[in-house]
Protein backbone atom coordinates (compact mmCIF):
# COMPACT_ATOMS: atom_id res chain seq x y z
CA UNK A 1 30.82 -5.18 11.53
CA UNK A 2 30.01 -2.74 8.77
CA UNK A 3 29.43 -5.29 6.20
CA UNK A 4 26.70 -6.79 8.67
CA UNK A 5 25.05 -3.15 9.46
CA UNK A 6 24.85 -2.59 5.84
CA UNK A 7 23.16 -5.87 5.00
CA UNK A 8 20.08 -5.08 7.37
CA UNK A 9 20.31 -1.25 6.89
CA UNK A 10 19.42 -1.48 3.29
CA UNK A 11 16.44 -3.77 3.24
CA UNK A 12 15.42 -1.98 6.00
CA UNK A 13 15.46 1.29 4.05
CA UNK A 14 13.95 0.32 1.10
CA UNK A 15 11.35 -1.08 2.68
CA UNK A 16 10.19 2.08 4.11
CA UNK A 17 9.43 3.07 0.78
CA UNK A 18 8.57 0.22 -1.53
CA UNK A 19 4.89 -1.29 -0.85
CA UNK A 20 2.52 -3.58 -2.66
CA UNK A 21 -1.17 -4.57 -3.33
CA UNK A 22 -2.87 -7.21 -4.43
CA UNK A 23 -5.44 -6.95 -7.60
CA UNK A 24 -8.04 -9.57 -7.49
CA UNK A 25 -8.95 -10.61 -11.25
CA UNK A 26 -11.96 -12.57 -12.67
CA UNK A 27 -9.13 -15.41 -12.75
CA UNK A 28 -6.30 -14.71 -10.68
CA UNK A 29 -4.89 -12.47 -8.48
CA UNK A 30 -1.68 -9.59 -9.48
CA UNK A 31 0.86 -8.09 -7.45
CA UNK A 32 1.58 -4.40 -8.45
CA UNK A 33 4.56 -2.73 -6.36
CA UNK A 34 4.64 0.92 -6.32
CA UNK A 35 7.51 3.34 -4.68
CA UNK A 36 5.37 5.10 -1.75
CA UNK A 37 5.77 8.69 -1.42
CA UNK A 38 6.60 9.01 2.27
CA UNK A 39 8.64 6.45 4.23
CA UNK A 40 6.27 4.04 6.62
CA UNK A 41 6.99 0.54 7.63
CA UNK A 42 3.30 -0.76 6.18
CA UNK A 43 4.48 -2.51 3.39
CA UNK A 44 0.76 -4.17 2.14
CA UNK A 45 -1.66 -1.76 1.02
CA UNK A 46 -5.61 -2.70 0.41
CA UNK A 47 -6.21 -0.73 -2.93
CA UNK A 48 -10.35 -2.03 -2.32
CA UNK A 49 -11.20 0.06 -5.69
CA UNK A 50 -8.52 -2.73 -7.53
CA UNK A 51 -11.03 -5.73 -7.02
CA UNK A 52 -13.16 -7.62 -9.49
CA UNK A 53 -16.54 -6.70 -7.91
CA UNK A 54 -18.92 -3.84 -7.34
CA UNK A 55 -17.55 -0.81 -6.13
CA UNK A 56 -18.90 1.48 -3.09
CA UNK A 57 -19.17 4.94 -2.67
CA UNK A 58 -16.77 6.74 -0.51
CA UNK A 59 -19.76 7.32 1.86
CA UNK A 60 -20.48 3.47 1.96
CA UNK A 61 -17.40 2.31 3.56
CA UNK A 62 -16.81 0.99 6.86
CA UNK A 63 -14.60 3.06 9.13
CA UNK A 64 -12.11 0.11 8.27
CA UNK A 65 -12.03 0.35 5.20
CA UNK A 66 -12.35 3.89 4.92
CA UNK A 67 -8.95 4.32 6.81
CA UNK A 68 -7.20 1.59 4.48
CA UNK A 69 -8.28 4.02 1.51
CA UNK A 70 -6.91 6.83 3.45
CA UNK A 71 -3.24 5.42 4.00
CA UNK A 72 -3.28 3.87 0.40
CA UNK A 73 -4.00 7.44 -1.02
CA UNK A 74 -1.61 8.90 1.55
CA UNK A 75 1.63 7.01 0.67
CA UNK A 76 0.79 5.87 -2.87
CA UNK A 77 -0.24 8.76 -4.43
CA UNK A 78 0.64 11.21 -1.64
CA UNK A 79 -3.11 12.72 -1.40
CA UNK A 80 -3.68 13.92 1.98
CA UNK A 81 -7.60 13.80 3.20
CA UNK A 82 -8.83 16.61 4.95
């Protein structure tokens, strides 16, 4: 019974704090996994400044992707937005 609590309890907890993106090359496309900061259960992060194409400005974003910047800054690099 412990062994079997174990076996989902630690996947479970290091999944609250590992997380990935994707990069998208001129080629192909890279995985980077980071440790997040704070513990969430989001494990896929949109990094939209880690694409091959043209940037926006911060003020140019969608509300969409304006809160996908938010929670990547939040548990990546543990930047809070006012």
């Amino acid at each position: 019974m412990k062994k079997s609590l174990l076996i989902v309890a630690i996947p479970l907890t290091a999944s609250t704090f590992l997380g990935y993106y994707e990069e998208t090359g001129e080629f192909q496309t890279y995985t980077h996994t980071f440790i997040k900061k704070q513990p969430t259960l989001q494990v896929k992060f949109e990094n939209i400044f880690a694409n091959y194409r043209d940037h926006k400005a911060l003020s140019e974003l969608t509300q969409e992707e304006r809160q996908q910047v938010i929670a990547y800054c939040r548990y990546r690099l543990a930047l809070i937005p006012n």
